[in-house]
N, C-alpha and C. Protein backbone atom coordinates (compact mmCIF):
# COMPACT_ATOMS: atom_id res chain seq x y z
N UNK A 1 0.85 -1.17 0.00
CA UNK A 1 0.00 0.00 0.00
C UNK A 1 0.89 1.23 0.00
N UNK A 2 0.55 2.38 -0.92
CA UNK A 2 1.45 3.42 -1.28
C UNK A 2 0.41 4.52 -0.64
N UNK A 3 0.76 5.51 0.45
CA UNK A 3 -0.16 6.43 0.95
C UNK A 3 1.05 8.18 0.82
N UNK A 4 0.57 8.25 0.25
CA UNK A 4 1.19 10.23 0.29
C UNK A 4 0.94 10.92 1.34
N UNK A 5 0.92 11.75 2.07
CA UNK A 5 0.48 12.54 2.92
C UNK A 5 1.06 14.08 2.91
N UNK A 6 0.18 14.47 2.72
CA UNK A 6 0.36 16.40 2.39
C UNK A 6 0.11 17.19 3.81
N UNK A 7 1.01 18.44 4.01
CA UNK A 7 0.52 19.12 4.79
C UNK A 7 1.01 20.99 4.58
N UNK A 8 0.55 21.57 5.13
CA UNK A 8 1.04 23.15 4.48
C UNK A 8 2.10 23.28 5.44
N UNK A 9 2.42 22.17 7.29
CA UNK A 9 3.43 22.58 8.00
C UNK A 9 2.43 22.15 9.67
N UNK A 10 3.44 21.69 10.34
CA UNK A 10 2.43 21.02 11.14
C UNK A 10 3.45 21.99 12.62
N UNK A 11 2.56 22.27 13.71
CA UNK A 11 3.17 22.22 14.60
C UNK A 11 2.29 21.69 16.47
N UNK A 12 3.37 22.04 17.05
CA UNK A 12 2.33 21.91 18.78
C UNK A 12 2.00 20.30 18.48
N UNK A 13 1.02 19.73 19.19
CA UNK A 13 0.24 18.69 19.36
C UNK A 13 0.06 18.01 17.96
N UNK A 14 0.06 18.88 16.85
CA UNK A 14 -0.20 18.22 15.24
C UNK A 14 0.72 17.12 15.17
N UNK A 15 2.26 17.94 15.52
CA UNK A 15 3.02 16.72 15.17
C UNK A 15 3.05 15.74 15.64
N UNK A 16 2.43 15.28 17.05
CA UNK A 16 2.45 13.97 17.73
C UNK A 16 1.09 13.35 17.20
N UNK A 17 0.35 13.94 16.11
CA UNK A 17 -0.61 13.13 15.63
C UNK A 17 -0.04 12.86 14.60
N UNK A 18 0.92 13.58 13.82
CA UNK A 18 1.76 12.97 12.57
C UNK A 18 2.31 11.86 12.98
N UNK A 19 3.30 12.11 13.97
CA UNK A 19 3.98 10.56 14.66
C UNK A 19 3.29 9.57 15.09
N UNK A 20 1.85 9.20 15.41
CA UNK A 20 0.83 8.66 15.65
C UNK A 20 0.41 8.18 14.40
N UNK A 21 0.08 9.11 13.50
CA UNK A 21 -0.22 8.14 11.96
C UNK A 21 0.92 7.60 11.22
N UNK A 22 1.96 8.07 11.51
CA UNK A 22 3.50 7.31 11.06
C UNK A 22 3.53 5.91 11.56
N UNK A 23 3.04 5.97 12.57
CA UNK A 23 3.35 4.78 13.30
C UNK A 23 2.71 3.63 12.89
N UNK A 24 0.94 3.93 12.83
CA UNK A 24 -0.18 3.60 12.11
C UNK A 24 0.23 2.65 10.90
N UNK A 25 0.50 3.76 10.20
CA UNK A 25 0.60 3.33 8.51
C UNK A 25 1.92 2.35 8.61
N UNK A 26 3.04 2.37 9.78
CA UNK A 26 4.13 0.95 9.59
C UNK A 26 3.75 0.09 10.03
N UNK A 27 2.38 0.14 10.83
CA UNK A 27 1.59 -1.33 11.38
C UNK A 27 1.35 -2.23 10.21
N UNK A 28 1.00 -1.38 9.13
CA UNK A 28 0.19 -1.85 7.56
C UNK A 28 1.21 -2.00 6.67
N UNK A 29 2.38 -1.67 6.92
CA UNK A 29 3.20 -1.67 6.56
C UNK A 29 3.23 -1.40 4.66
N UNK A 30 2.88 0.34 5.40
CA UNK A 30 2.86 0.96 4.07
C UNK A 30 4.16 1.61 3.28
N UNK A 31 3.98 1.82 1.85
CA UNK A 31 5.05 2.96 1.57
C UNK A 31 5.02 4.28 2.03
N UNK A 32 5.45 4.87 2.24
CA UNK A 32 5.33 6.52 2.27
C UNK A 32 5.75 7.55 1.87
N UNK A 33 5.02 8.47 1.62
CA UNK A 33 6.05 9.13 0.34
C UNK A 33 5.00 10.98 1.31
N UNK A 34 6.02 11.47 1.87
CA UNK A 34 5.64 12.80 2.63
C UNK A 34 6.05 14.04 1.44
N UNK A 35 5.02 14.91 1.77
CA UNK A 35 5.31 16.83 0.93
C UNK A 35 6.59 16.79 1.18
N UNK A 36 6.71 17.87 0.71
CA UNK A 36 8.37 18.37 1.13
C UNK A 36 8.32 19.15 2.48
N UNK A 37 7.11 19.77 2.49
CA UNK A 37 6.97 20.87 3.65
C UNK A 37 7.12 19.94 5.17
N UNK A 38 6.68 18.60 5.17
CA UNK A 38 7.10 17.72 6.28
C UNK A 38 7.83 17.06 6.51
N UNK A 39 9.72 17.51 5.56
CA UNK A 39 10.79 17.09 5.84
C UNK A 39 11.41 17.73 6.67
N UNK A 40 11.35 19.40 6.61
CA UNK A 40 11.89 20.18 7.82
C UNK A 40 12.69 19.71 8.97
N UNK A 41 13.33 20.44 9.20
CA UNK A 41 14.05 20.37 10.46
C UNK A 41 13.42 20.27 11.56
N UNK A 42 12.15 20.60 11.67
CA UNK A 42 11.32 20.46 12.79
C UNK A 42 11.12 18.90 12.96
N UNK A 43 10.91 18.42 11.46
CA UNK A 43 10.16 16.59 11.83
C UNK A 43 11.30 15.74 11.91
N UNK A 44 12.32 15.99 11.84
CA UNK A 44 13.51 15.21 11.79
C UNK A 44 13.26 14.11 12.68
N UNK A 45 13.36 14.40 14.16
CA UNK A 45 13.28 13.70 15.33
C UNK A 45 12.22 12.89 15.08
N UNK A 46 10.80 13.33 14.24
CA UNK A 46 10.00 12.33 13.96
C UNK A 46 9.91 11.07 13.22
N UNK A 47 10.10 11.73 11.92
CA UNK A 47 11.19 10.87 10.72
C UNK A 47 11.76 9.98 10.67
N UNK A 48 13.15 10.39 11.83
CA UNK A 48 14.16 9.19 11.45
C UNK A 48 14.17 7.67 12.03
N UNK A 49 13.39 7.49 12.36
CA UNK A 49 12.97 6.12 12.11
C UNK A 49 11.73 5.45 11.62
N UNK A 50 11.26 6.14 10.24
CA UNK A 50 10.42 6.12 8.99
C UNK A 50 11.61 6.26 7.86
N UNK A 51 11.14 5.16 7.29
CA UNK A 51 11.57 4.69 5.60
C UNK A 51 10.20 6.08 5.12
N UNK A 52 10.68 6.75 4.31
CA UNK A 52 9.82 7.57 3.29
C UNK A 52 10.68 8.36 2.12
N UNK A 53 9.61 8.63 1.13
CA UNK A 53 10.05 9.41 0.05
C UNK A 53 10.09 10.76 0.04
N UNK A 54 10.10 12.00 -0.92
CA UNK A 54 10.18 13.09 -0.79
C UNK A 54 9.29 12.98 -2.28
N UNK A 55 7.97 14.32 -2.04
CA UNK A 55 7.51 14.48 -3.46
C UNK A 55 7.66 16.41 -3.16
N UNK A 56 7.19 17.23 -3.95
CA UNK A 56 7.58 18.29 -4.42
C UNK A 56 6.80 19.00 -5.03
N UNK A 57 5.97 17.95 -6.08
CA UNK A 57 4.98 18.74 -6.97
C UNK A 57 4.04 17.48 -7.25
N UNK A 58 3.33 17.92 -8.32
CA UNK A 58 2.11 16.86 -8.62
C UNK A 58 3.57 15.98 -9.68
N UNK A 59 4.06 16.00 -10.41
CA UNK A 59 4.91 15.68 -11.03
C UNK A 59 5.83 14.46 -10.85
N UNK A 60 6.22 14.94 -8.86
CA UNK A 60 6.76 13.79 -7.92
C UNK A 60 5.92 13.02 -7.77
N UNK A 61 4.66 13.08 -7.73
CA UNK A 61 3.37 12.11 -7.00
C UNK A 61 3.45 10.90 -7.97
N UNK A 62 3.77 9.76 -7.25
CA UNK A 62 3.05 8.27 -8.13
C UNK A 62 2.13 7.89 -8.50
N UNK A 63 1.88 7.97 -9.84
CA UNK A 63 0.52 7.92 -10.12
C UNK A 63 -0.13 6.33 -9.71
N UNK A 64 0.73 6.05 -8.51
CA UNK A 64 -0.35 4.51 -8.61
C UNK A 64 -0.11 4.16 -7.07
N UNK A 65 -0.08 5.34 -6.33
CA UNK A 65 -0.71 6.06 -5.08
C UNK A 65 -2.18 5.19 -4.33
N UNK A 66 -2.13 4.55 -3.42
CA UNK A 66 -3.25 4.40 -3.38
C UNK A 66 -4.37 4.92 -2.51
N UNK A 67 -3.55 5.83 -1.33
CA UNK A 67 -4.40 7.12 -1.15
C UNK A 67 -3.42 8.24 -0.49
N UNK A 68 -3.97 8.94 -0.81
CA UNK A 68 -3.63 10.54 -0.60
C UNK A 68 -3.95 10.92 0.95
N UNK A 69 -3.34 11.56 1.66
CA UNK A 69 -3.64 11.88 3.32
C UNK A 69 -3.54 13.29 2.91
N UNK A 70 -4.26 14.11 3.56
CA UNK A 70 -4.38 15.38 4.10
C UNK A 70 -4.37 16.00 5.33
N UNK A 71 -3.37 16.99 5.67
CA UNK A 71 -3.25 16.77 7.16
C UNK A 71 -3.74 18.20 7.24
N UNK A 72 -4.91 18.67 7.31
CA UNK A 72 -5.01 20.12 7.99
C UNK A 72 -7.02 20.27 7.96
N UNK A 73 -7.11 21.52 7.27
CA UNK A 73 -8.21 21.62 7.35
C UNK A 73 -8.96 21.53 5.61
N UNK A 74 -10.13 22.60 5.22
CA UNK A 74 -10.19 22.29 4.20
C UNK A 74 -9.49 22.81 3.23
N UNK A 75 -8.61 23.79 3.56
CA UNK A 75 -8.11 24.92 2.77
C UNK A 75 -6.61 23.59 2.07
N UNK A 76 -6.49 23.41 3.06
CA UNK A 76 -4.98 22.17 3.11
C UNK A 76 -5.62 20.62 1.56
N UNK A 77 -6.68 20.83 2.11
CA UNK A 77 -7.72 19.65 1.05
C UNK A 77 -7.99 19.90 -0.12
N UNK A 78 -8.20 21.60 -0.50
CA UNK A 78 -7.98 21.91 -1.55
C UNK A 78 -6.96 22.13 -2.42
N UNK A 79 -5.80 21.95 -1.16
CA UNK A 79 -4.55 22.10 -1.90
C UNK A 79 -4.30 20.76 -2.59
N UNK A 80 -4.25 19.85 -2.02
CA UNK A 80 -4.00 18.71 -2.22
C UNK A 80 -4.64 18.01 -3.47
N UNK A 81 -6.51 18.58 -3.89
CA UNK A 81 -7.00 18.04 -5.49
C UNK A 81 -5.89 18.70 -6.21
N UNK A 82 -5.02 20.02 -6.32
CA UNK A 82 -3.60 20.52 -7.20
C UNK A 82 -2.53 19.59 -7.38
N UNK A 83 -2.97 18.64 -6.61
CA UNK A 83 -1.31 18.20 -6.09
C UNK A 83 -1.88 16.57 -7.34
N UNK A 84 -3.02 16.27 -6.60
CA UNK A 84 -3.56 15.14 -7.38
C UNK A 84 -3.98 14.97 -8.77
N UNK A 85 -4.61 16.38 -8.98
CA UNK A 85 -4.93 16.61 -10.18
C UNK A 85 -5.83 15.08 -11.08
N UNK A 86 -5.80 15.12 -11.95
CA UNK A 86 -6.07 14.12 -12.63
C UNK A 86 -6.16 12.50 -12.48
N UNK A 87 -5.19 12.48 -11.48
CA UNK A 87 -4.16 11.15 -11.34
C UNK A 87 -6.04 9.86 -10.68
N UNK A 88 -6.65 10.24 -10.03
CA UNK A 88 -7.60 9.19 -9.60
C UNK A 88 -7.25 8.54 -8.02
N UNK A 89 -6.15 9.62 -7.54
CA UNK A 89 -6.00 9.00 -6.38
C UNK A 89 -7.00 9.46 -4.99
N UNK A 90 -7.80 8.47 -4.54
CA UNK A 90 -8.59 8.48 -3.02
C UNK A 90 -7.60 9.74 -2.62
N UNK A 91 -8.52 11.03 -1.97
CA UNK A 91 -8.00 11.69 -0.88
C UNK A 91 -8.63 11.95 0.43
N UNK A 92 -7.66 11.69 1.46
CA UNK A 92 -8.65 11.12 2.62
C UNK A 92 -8.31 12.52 3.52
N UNK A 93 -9.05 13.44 4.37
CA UNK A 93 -8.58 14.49 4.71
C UNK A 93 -8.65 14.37 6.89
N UNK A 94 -7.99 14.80 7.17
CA UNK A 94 -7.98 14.19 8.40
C UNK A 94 -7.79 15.59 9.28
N UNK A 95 -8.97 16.16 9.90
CA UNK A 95 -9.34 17.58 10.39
C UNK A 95 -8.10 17.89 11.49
N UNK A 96 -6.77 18.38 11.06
CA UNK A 96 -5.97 19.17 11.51
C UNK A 96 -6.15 20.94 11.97
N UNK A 97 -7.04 21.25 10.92
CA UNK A 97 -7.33 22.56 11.00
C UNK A 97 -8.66 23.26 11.72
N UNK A 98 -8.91 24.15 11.11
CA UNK A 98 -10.38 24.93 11.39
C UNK A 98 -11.93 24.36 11.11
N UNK A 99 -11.83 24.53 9.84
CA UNK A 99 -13.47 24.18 8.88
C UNK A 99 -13.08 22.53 8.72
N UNK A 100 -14.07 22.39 8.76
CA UNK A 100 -14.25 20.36 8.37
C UNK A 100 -15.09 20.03 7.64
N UNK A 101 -15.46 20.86 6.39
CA UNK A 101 -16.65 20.35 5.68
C UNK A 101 -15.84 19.31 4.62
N UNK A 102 -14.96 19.32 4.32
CA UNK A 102 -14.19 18.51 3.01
C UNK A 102 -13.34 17.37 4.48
N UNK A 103 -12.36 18.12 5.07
CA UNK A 103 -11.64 17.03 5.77
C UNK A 103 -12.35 16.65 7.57
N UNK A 104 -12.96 15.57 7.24
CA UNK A 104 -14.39 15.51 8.14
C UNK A 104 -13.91 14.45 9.14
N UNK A 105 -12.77 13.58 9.30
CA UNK A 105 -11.83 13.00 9.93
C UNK A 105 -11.68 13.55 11.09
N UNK A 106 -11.80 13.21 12.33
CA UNK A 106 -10.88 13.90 13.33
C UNK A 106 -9.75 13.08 14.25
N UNK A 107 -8.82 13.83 14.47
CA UNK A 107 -7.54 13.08 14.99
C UNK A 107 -8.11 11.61 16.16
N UNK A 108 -9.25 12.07 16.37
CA UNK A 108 -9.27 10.68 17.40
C UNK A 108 -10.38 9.95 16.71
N UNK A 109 -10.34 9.68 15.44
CA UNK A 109 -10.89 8.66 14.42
C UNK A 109 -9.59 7.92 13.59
N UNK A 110 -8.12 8.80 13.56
CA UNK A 110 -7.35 8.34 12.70
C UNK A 110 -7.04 6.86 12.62
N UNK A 111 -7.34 5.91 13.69
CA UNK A 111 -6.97 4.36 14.15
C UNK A 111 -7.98 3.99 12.90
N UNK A 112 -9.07 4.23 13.60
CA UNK A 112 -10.26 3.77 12.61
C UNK A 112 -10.05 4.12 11.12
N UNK A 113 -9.69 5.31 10.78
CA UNK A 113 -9.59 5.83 9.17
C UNK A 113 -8.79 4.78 8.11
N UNK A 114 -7.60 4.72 9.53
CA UNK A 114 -6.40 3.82 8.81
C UNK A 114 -6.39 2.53 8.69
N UNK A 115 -7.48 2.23 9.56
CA UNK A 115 -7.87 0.42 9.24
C UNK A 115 -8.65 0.45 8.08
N UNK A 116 -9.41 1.22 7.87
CA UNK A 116 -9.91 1.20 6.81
C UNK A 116 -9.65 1.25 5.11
N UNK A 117 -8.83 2.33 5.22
CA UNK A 117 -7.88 2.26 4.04
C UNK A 117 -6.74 1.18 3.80
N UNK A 118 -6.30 0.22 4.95
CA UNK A 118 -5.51 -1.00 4.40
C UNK A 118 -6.20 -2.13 4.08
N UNK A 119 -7.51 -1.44 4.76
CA UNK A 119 -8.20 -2.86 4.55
C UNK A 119 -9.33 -3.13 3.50
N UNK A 120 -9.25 -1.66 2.99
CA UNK A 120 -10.29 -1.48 1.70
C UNK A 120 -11.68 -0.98 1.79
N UNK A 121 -11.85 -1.25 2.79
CA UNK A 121 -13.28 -1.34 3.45
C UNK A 121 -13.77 -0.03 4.17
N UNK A 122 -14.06 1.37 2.86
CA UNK A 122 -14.34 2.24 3.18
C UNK A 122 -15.32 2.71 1.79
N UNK A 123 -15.81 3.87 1.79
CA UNK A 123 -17.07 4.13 0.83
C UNK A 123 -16.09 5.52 0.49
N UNK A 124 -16.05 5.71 -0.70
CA UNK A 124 -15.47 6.85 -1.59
C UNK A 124 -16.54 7.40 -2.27
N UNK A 125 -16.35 8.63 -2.10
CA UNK A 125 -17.41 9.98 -2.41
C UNK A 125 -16.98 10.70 -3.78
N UNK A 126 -17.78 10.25 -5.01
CA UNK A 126 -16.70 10.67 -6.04
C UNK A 126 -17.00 11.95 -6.27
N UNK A 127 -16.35 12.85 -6.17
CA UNK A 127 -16.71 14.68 -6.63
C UNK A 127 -15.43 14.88 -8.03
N UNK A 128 -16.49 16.13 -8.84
CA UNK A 128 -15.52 16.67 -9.39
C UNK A 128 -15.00 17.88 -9.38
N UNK A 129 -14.15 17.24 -10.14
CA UNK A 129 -12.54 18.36 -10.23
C UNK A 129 -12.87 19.00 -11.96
N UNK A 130 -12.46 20.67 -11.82
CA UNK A 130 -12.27 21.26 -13.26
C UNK A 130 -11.19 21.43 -13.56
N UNK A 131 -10.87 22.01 -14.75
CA UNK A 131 -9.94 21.53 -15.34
C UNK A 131 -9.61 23.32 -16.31
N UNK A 132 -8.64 24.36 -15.75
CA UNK A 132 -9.48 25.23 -16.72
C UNK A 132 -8.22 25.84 -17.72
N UNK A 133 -8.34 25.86 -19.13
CA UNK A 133 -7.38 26.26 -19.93
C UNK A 133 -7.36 27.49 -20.59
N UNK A 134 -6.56 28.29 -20.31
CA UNK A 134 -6.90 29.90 -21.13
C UNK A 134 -4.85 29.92 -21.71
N UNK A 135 -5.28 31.20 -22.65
CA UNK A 135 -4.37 31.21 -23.57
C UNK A 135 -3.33 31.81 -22.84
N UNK A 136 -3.47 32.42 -21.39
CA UNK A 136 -2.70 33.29 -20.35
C UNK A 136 -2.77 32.23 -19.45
N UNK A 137 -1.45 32.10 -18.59
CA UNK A 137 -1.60 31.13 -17.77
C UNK A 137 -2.05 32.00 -16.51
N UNK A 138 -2.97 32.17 -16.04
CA UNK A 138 -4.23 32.71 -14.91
C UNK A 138 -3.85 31.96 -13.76
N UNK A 139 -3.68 30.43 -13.46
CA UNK A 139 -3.48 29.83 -12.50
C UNK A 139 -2.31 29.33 -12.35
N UNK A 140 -1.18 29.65 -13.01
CA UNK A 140 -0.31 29.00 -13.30
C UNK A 140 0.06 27.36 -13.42
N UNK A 141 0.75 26.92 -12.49
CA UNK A 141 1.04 25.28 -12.36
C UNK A 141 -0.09 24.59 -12.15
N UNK A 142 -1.27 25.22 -11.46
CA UNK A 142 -2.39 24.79 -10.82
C UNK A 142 -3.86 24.95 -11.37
N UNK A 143 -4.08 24.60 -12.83
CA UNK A 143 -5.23 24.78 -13.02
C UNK A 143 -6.15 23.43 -12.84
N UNK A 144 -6.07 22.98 -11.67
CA UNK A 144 -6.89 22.16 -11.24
C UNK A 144 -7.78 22.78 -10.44
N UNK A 145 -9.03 22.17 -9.57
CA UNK A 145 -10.13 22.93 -8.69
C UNK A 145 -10.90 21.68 -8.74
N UNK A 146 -11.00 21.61 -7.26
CA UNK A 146 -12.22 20.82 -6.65
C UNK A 146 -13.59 21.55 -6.13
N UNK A 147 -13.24 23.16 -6.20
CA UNK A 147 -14.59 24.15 -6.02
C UNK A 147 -14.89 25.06 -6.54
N UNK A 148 -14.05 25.67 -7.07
CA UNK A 148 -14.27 27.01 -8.24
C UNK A 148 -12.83 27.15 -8.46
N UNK A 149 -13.37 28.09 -9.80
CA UNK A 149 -11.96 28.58 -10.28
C UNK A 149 -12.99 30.35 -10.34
N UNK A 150 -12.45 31.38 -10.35
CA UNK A 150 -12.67 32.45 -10.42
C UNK A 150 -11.90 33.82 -11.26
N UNK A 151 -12.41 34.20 -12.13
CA UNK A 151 -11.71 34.95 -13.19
C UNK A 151 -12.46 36.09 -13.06
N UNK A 152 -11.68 37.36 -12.90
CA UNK A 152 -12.43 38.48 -13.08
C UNK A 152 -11.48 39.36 -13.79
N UNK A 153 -11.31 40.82 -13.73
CA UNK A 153 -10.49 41.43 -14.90
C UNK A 153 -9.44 42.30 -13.75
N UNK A 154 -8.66 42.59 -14.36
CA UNK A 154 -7.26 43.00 -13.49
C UNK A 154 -7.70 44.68 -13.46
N UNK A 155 -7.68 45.39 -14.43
CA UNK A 155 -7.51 46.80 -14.33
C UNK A 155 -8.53 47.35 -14.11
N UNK A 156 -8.69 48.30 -14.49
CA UNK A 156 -10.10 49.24 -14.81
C UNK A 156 -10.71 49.41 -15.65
N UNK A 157 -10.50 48.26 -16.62
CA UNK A 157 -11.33 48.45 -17.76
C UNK A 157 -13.13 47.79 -17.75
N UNK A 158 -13.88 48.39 -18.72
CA UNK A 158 -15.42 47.99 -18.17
C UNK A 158 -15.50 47.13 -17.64
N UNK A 159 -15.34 45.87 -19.29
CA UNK A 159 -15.12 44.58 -19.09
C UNK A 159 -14.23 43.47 -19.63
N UNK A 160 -14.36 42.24 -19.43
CA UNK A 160 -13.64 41.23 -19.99
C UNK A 160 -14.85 40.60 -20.59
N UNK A 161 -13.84 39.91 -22.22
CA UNK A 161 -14.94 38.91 -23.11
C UNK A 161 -14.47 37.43 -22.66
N UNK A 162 -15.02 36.81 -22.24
CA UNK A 162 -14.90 34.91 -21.71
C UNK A 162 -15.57 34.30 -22.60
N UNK A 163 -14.73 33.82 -23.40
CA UNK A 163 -15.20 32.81 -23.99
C UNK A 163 -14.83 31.01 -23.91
N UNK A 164 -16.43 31.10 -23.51
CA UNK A 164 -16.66 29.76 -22.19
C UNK A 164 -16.89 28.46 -22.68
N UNK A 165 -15.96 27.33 -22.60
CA UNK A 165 -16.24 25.84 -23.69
C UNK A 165 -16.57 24.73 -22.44
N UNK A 166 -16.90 23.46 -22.90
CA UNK A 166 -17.23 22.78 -22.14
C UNK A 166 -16.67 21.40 -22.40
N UNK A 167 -15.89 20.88 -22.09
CA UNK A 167 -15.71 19.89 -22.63
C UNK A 167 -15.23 19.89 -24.19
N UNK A 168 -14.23 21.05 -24.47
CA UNK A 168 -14.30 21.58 -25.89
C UNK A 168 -15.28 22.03 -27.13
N UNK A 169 -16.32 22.15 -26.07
CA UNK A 169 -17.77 22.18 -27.25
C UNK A 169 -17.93 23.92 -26.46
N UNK A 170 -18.03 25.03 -27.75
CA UNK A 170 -18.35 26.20 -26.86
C UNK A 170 -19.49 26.35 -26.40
N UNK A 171 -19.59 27.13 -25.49
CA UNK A 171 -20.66 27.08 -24.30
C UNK A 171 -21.33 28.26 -24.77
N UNK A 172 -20.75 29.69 -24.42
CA UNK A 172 -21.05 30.56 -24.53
C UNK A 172 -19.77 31.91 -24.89
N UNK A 173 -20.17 33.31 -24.76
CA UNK A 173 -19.27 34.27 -24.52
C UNK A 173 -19.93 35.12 -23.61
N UNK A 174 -19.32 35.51 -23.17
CA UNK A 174 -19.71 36.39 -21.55
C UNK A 174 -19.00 37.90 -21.58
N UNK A 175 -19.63 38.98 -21.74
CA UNK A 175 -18.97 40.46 -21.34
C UNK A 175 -19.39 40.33 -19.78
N UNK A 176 -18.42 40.48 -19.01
CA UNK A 176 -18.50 40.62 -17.83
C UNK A 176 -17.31 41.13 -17.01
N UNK A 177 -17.79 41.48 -15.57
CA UNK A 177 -16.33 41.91 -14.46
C UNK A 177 -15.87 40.77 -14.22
N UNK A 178 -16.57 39.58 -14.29
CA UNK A 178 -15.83 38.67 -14.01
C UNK A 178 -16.79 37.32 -13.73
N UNK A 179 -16.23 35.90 -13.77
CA UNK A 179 -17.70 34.63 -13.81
C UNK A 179 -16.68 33.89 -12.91
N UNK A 180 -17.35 33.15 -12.28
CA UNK A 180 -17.01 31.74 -11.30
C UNK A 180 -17.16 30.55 -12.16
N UNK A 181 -16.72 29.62 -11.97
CA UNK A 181 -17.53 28.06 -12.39
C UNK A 181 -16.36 27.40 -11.04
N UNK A 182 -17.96 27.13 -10.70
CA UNK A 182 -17.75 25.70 -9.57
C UNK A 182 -18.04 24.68 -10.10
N UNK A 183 -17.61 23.65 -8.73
CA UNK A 183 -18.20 22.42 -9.09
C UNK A 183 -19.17 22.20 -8.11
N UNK A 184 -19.82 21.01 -8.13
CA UNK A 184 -21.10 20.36 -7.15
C UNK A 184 -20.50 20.70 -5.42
N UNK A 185 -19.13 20.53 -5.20
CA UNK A 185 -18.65 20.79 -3.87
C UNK A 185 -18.52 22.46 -3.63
């Protein structure tokens, strides 16, 4: 079993729930492959006695991953569909942070979360992800989105023309300050 785990930077009490799911996932005796942001000098002491990888970008990520960990709140969860992008990998979000509507996990469920994911025996919620392409790179590295993408116009001019496709089939054109497209989440 190959599990990733993302985080924006963990500290206080977080990290002894990181070392707690480290521990977890060598019961199952998983691969591991941590952000870069949870190699730091801070996790060292945690680390060094974990076998793991280093990823960097969506680029580093294995596409044959078999789930994705999220360690924060939802903001951290949205980072992480960027990171996944396309690839089809389960992301499981485990409420480190504030809001819990996406990462609905809480640290004293993680035993339970993690039996579940070695053992298969969990229900996956399929949502989608957009995908958005303009001739300016607007989002740069990251035009992925699990909730909106948002375009409006930079200067002071009236407006901007959007011209809006769907699946490569055009949709529409839009004079506007600016349009959203979400998804169902």
């Amino acid at each position: 079993m190959k599990i990733a785990i993302y985080s924006r930077g963990l500290e206080g009490d977080a990290l002894l729930d990181l070392k707690a799911l480290l521990a977890m996932l060598r019961q199952h005796k998983a691969e591991i492959s941590l952000f870069q942001s949870l190699t730091g000098q801070a996790y060292k002491s945690i680390l060094k006695s974990y076998d793991h990888d280093v990823f960097s970008s969506h680029t580093d990520l294995a596409a044959d991953t078999d789930c994705f960990i999220s360690l924060g709140g939802d903001g951290t969860m949205l980072d992480s569909a960027t990171l996944i992008r396309n690839k089809g990998i389960p992301l499981l979000g485990i409420n480190f942070g504030r809001l819990g509507f996406l990462a609905t996990i809480g640290t004293d469920r993680m035993q339970e979360a993690m039996e579940a994911v070695a053992t298969g025996n969990f229900l996956s919620d399929k949502r989608t992800m957009i995908h958005l392409e303009s001739n300016i790179p607007l989002f740069g590295d990251a035009p992925f989105a699990l909730n909106e993408f948002v375009v409006h116009k930079r200067d002071v001019s009236s407006m901007v023309k959007i011209h809006a496709y769907l699946n490569g089939e055009f949709l529409n054109t839009y004079w506007c300050d600016g349009v959203i497209v979400s998804t169902p989440t």
